[in-house]
C-alpha atoms as a PDB file:
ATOM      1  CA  UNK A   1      34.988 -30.112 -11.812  1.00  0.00           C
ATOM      2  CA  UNK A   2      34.018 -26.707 -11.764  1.00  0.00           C
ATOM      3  CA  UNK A   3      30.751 -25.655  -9.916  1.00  0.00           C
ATOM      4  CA  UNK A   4      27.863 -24.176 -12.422  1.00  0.00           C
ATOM      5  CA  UNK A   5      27.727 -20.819 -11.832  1.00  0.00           C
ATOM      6  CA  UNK A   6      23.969 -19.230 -10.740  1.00  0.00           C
ATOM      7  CA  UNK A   7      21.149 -17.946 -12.180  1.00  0.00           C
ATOM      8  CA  UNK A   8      20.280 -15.161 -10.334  1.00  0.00           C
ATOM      9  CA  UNK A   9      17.757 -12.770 -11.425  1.00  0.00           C
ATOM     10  CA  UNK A  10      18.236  -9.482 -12.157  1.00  0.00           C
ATOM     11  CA  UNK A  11      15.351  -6.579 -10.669  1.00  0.00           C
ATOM     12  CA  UNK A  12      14.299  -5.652 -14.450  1.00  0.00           C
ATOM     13  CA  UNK A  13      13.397  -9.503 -14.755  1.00  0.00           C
ATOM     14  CA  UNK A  14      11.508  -9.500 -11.433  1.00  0.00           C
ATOM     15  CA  UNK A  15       9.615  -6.842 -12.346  1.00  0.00           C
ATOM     16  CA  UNK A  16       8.988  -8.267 -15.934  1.00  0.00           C
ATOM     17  CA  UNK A  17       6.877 -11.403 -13.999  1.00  0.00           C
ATOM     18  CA  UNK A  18       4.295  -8.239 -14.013  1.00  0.00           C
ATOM     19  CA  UNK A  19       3.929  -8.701 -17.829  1.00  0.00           C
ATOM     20  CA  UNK A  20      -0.207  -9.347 -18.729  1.00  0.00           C
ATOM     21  CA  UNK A  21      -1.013  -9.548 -15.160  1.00  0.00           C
ATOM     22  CA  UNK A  22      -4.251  -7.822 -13.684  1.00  0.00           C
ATOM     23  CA  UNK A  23      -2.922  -5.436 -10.933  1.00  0.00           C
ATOM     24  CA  UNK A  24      -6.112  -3.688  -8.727  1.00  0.00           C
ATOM     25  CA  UNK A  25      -4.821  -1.135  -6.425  1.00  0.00           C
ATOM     26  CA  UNK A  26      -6.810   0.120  -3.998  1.00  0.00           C
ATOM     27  CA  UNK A  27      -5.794   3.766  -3.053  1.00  0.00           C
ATOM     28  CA  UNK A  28      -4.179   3.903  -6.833  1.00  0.00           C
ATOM     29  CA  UNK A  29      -5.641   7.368  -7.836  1.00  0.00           C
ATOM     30  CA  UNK A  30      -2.972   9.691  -5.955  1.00  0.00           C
ATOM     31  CA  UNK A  31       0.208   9.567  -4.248  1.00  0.00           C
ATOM     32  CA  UNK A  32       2.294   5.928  -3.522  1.00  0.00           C
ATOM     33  CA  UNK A  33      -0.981   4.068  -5.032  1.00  0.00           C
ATOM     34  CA  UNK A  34      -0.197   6.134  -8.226  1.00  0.00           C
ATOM     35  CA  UNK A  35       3.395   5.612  -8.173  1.00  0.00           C
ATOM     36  CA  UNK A  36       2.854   2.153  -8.147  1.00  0.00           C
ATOM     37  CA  UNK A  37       0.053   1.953 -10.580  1.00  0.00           C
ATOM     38  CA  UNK A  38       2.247   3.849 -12.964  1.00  0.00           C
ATOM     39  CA  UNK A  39       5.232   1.432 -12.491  1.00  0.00           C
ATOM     40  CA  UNK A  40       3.341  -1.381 -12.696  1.00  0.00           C
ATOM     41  CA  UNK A  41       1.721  -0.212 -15.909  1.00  0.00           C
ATOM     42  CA  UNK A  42       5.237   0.373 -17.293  1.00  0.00           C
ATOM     43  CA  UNK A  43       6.163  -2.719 -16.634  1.00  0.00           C
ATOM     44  CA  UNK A  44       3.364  -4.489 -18.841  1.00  0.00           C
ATOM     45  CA  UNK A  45       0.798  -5.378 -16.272  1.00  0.00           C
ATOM     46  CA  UNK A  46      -2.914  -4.394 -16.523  1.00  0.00           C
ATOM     47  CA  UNK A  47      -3.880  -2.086 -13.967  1.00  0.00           C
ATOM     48  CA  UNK A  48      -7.218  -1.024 -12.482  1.00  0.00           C
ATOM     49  CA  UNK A  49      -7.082   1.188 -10.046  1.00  0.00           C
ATOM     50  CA  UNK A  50      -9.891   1.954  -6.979  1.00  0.00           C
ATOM     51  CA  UNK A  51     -10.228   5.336  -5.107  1.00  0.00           C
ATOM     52  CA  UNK A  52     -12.971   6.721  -3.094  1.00  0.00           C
ATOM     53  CA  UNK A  53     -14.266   9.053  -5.999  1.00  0.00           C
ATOM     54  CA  UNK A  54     -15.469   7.781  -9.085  1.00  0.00           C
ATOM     55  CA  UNK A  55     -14.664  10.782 -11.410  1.00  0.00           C
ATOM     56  CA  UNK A  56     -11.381  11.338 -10.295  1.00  0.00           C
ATOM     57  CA  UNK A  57     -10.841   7.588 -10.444  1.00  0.00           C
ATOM     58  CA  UNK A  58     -11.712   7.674 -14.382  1.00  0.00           C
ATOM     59  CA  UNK A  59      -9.810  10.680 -14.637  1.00  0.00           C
ATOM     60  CA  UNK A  60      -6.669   9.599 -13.565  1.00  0.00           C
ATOM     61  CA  UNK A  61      -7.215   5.828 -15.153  1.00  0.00           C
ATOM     62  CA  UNK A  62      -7.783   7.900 -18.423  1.00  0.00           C
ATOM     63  CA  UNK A  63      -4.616   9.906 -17.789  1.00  0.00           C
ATOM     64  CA  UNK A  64      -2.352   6.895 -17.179  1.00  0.00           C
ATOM     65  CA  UNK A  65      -3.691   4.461 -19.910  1.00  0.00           C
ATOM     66  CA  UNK A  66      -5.030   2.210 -17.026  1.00  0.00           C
ATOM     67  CA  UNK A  67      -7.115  -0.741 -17.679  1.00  0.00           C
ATOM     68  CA  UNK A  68     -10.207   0.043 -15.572  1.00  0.00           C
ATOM     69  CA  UNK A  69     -11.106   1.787 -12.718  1.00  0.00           C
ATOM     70  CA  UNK A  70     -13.187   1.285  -9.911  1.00  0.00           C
ATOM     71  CA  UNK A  71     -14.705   3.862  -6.877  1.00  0.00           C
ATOM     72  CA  UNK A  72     -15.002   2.194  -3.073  1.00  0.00           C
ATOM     73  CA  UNK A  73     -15.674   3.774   0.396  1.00  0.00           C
ATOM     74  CA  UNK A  74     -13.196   1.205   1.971  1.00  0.00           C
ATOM     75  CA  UNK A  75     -15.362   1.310   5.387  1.00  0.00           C
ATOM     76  CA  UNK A  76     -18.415   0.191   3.822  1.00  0.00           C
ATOM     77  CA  UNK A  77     -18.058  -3.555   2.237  1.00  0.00           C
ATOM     78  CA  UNK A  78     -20.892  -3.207   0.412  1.00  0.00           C
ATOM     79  CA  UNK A  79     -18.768  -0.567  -1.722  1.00  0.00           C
ATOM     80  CA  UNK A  80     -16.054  -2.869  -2.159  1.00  0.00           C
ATOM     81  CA  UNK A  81     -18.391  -5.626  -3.106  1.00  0.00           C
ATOM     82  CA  UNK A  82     -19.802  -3.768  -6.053  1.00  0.00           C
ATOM     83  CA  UNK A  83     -16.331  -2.010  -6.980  1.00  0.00           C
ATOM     84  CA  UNK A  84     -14.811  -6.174  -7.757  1.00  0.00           C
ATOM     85  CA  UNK A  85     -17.987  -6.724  -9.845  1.00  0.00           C
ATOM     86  CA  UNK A  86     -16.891  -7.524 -13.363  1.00  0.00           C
ATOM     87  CA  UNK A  87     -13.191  -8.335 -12.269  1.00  0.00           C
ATOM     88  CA  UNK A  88     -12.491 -11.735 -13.531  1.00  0.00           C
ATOM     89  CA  UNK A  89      -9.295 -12.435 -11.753  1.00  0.00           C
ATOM     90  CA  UNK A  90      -6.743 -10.474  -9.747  1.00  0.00           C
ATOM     91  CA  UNK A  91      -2.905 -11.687  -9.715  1.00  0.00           C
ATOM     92  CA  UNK A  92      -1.586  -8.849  -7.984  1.00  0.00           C
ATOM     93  CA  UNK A  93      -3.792  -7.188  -4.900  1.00  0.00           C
ATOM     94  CA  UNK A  94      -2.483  -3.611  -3.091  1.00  0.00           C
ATOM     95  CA  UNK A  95      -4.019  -2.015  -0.476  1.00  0.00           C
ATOM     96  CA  UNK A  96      -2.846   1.103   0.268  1.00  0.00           C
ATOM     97  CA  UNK A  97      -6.204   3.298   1.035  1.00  0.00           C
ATOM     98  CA  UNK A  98      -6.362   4.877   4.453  1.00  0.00           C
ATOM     99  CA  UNK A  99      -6.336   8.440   5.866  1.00  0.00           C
ATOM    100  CA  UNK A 100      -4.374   9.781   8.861  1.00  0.00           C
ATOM    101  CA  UNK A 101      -6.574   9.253  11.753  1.00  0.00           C
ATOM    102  CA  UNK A 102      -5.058  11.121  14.665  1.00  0.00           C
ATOM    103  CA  UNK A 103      -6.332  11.892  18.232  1.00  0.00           C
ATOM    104  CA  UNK A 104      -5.839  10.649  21.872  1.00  0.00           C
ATOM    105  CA  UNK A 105      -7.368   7.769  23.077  1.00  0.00           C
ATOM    106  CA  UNK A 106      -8.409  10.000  26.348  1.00  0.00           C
ATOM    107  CA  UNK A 107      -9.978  12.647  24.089  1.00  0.00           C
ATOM    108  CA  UNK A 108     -11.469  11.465  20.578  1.00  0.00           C
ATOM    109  CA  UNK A 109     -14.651  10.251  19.462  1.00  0.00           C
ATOM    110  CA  UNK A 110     -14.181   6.352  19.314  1.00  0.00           C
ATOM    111  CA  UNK A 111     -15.862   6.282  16.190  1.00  0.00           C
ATOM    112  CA  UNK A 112     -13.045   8.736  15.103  1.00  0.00           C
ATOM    113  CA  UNK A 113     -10.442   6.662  16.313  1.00  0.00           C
ATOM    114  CA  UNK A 114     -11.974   3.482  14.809  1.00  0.00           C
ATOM    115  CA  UNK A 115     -11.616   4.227  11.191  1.00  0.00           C
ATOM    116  CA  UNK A 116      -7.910   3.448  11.310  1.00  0.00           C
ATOM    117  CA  UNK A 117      -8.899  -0.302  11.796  1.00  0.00           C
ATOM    118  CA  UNK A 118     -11.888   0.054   9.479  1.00  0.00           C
ATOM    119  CA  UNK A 119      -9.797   1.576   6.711  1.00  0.00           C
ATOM    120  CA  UNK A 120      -6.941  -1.000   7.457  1.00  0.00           C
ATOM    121  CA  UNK A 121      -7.783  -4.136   8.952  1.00  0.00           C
ATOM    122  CA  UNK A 122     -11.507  -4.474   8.152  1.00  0.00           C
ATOM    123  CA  UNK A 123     -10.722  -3.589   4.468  1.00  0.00           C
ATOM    124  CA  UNK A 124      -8.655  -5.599   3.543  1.00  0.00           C
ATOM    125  CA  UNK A 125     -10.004  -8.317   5.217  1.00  0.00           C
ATOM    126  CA  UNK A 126     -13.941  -7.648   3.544  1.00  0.00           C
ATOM    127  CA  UNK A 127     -11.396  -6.873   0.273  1.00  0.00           C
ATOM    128  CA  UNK A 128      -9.878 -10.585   0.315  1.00  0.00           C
ATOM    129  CA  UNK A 129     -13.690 -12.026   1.120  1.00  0.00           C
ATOM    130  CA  UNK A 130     -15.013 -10.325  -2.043  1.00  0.00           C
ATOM    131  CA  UNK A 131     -12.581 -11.707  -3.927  1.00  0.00           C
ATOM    132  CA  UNK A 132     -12.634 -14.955  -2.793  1.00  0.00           C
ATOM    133  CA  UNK A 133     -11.173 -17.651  -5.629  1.00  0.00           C
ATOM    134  CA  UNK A 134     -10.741 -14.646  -8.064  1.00  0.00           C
ATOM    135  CA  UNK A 135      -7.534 -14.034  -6.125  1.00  0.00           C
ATOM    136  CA  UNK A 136      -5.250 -16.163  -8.230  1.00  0.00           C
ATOM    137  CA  UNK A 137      -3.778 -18.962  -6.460  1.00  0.00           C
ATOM    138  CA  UNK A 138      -0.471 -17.744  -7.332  1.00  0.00           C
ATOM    139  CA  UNK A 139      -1.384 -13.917  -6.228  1.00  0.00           C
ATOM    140  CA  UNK A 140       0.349 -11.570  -4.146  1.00  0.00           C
ATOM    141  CA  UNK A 141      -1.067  -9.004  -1.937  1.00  0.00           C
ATOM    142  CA  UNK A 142       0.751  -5.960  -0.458  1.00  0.00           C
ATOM    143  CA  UNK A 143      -0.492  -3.727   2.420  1.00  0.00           C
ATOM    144  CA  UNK A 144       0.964  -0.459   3.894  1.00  0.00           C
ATOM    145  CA  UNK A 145       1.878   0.369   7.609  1.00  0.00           C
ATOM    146  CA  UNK A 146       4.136   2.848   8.470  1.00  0.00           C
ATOM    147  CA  UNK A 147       7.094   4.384  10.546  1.00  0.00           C
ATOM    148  CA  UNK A 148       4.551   4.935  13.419  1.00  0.00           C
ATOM    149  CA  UNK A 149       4.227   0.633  13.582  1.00  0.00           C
ATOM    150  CA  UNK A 150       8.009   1.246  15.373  1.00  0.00           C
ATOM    151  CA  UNK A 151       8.032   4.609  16.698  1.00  0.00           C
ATOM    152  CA  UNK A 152       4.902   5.834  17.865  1.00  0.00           C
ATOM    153  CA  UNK A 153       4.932   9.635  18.160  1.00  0.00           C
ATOM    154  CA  UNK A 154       2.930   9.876  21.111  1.00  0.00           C
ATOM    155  CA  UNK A 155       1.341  13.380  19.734  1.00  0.00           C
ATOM    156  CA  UNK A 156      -2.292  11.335  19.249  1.00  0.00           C
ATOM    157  CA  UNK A 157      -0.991   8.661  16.838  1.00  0.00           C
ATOM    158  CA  UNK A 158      -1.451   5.792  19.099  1.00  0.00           C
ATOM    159  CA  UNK A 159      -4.344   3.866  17.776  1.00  0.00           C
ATOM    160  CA  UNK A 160      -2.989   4.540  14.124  1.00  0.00           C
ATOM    161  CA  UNK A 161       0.412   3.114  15.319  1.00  0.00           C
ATOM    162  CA  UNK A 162      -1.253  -0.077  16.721  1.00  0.00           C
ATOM    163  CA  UNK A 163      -3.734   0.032  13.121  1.00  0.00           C
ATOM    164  CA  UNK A 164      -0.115  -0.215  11.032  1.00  0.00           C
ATOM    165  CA  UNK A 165       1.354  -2.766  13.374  1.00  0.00           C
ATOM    166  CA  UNK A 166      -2.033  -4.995  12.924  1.00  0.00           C
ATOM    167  CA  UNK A 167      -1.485  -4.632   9.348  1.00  0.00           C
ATOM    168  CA  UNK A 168       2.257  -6.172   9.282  1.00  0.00           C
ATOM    169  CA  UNK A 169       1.179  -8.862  11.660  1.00  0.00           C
ATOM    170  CA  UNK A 170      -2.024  -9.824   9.294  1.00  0.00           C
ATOM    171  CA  UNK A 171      -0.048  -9.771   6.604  1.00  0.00           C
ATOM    172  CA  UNK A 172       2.242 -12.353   8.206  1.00  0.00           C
ATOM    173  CA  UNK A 173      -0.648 -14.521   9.574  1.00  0.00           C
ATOM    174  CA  UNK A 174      -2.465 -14.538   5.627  1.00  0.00           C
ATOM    175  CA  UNK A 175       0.950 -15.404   4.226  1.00  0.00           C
ATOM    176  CA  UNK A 176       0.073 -18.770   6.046  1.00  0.00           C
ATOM    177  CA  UNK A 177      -3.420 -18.822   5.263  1.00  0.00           C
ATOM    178  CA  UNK A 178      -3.338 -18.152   1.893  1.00  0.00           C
ATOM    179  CA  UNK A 179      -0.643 -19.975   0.365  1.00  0.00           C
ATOM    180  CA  UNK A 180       0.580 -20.571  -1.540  1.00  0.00           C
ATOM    181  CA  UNK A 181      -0.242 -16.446  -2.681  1.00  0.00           C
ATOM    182  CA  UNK A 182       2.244 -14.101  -1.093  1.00  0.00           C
ATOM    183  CA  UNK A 183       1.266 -11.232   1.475  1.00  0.00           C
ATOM    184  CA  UNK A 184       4.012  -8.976   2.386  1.00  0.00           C
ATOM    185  CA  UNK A 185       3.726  -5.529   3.808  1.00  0.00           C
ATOM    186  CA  UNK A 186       5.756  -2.275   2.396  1.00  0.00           C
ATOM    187  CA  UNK A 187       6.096   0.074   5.722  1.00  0.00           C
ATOM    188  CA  UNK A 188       7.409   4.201   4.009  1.00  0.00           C
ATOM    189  CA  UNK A 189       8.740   6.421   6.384  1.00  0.00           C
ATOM    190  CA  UNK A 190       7.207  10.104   6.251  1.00  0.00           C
ATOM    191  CA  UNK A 191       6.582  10.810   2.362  1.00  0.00           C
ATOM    192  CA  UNK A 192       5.685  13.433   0.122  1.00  0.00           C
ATOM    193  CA  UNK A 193       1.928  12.850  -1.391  1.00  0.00           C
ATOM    194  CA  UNK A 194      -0.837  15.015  -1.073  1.00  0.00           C
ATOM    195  CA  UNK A 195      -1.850  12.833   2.083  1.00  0.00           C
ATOM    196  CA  UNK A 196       0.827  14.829   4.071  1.00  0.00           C
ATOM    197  CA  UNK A 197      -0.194  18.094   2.354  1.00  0.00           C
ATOM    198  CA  UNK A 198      -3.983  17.223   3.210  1.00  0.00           C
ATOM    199  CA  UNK A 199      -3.211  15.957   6.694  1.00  0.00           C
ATOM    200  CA  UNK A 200      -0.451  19.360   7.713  1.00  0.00           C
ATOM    201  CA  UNK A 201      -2.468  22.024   5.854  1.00  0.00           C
ATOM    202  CA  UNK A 202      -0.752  24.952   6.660  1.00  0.00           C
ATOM    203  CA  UNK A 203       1.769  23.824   8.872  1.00  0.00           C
ATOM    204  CA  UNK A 204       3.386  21.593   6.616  1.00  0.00           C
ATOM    205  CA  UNK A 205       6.467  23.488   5.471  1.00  0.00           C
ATOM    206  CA  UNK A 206       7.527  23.907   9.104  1.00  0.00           C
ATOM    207  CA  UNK A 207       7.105  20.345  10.018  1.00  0.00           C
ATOM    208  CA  UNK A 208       8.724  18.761   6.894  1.00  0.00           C
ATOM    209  CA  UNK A 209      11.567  21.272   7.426  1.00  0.00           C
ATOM    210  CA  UNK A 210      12.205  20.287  10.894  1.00  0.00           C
ATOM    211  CA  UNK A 211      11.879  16.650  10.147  1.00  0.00           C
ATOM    212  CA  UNK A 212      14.840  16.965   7.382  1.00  0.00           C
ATOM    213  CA  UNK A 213      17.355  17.949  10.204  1.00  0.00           C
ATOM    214  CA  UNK A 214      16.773  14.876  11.699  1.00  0.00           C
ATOM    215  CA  UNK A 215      16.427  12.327   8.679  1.00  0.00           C
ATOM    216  CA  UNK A 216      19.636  10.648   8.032  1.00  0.00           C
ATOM    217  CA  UNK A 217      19.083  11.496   4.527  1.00  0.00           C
ATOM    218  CA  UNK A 218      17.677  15.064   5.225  1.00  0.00           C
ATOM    219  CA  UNK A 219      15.050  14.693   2.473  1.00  0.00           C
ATOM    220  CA  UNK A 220      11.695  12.611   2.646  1.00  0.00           C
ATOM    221  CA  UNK A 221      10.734   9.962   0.532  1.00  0.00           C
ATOM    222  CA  UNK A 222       9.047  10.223  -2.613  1.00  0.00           C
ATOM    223  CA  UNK A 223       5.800   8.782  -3.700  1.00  0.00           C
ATOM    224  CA  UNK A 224       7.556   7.209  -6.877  1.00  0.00           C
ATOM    225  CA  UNK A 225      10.549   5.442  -3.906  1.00  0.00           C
ATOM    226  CA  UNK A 226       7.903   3.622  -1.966  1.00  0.00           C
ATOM    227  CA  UNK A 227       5.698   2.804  -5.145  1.00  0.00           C
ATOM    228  CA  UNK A 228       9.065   1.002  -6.814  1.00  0.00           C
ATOM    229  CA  UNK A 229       9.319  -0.847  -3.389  1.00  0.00           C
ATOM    230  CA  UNK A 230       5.351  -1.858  -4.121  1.00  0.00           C
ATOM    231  CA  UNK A 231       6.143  -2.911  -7.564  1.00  0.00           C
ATOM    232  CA  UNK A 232       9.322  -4.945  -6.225  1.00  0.00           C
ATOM    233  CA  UNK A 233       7.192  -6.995  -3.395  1.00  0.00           C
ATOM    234  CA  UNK A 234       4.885  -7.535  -6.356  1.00  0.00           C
ATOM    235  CA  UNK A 235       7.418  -9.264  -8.648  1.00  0.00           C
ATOM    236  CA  UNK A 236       9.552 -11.274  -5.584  1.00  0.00           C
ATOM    237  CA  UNK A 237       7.995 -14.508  -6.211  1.00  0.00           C
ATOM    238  CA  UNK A 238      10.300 -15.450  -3.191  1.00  0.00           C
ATOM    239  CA  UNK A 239       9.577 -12.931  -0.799  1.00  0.00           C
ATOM    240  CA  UNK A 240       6.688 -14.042   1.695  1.00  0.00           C
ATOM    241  CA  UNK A 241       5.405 -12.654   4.979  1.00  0.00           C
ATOM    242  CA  UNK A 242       8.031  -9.750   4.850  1.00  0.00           C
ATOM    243  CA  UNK A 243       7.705  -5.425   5.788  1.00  0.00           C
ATOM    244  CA  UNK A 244       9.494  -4.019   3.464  1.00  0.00           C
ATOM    245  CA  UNK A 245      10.960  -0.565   5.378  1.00  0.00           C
ATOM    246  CA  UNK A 246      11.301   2.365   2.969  1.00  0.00           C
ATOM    247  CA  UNK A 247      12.423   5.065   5.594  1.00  0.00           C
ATOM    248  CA  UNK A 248      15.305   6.482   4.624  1.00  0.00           C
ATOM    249  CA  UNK A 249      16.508   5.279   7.464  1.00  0.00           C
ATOM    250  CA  UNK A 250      14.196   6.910  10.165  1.00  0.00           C
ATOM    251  CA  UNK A 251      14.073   4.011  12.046  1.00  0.00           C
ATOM    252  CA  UNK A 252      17.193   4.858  13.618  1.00  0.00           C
ATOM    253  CA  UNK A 253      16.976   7.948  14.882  1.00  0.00           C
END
């Protein structure tokens, strides 16, 4: 007697599980955070996004026919408190705020060199106590690390590098703690946002040139790459306590 054959799901149905559920990004106002929040719209889910300015938060959630829209200082739970207020329930958490916080642990103001655990760690961690039961039980949350969690540049990155590792080892430690809700990690290699313009200033076209010679792809990645790879962990209901790389392969070399 012949074995049934499978049901396997197809990425266009995974991403369909999206359909009428509240998405908050935090970070969803430029770059990967508005990749996603874009994709996830498209997909049917209602998305509010958060970012540190309030007028350019309701400027872009106008733009992109989001839900809502929300303004935080990530570093400051109070912020985040007051940002939640009025959000019933959340089935799909990202946090993805954060800046580039470079500078040698020899050499930099501590304070300095603290905000890329406050941005990272701390928020999502005063994020998830905010929320409390409003995080549906059958939730996910995503977080972002980063190419420097395995390769450490050694050019001032070091604390930042140990902030993105923290991040795929919380997420791996909640994914326990919080079940049964999901908590993976998505981990881009260099990409092109206005982060990387913000953080190279002038220097950028140099640097990103460079880079390409040595990317197996010779290209970086694109906001709308890693924000697909967002959307993805989101509708997984099977993937749990994963870092999801999307490096084009930098890894490697």
């Amino acid at each position: 007697m012949s074995q049934p054959t499978p049901i396997i799901a197809s990425p266009s149905s995974l991403v369909g599980n999206l359909r009428n559920r509240t998405v908050l990004i935090f970070g969803g106002t430029s770059g990967i955070g508005l990749a996603a929040a874009r994709q996830a719209r498209a997909a049917g889910a209602s998305v509010i996004v958060v970012g540190f300015d309030a007028a350019g938060a309701e400027r872009v959630a106008a733009e992109h026919g989001f839900a809502g829209w929300r303004a935080a200082d990530v570093t400051k739970p109070d912020t985040i408190t007051a940002a939640l207020t009025g959000i019933a329930q959340v089935d799909h958490l990202v946090l993805l705020a954060g800046t580039f916080v470079a500078g040698k642990v020899l050499e930099a103001e501590v304070d300095h060199l603290r905000r890329a655990f406050e941005e990272r760690i701390w928020a999502a961690v005063h994020t998830l106590r905010a929320l409390g039961d409003r995080l549906s039980p059958e939730a996910s949350v995503t977080f972002i690390s980063g190419a420097l969690a395995d390769r450490p540049t050694g050019q001032g990155t070091a604390v930042l590098a140990a902030a993105s590792a923290a991040m795929e080892a919380l997420a791996r430690g909640l994914a326990l703690e919080l079940a049964p809700r999901r908590v993976n990690t998505v981990s881009p290699g260099t990409t092109d946002t206005p982060l990387l313009a913000r953080t190279l200033g002038a220097n950028r076209d140099g640097y990103v040139a460079a880079l390409k010679e040595k990317l197996p792809l010779r290209r970086l990645g694109t906001a709308e790459e890693v924000g697909a790879a967002v959307v993805f962990l989101m509708g997984n209901g099977f993937l749990n306590g994963e870092t999801l790389h999307v490096d084009g392969g930098s890894r490697l070399v």
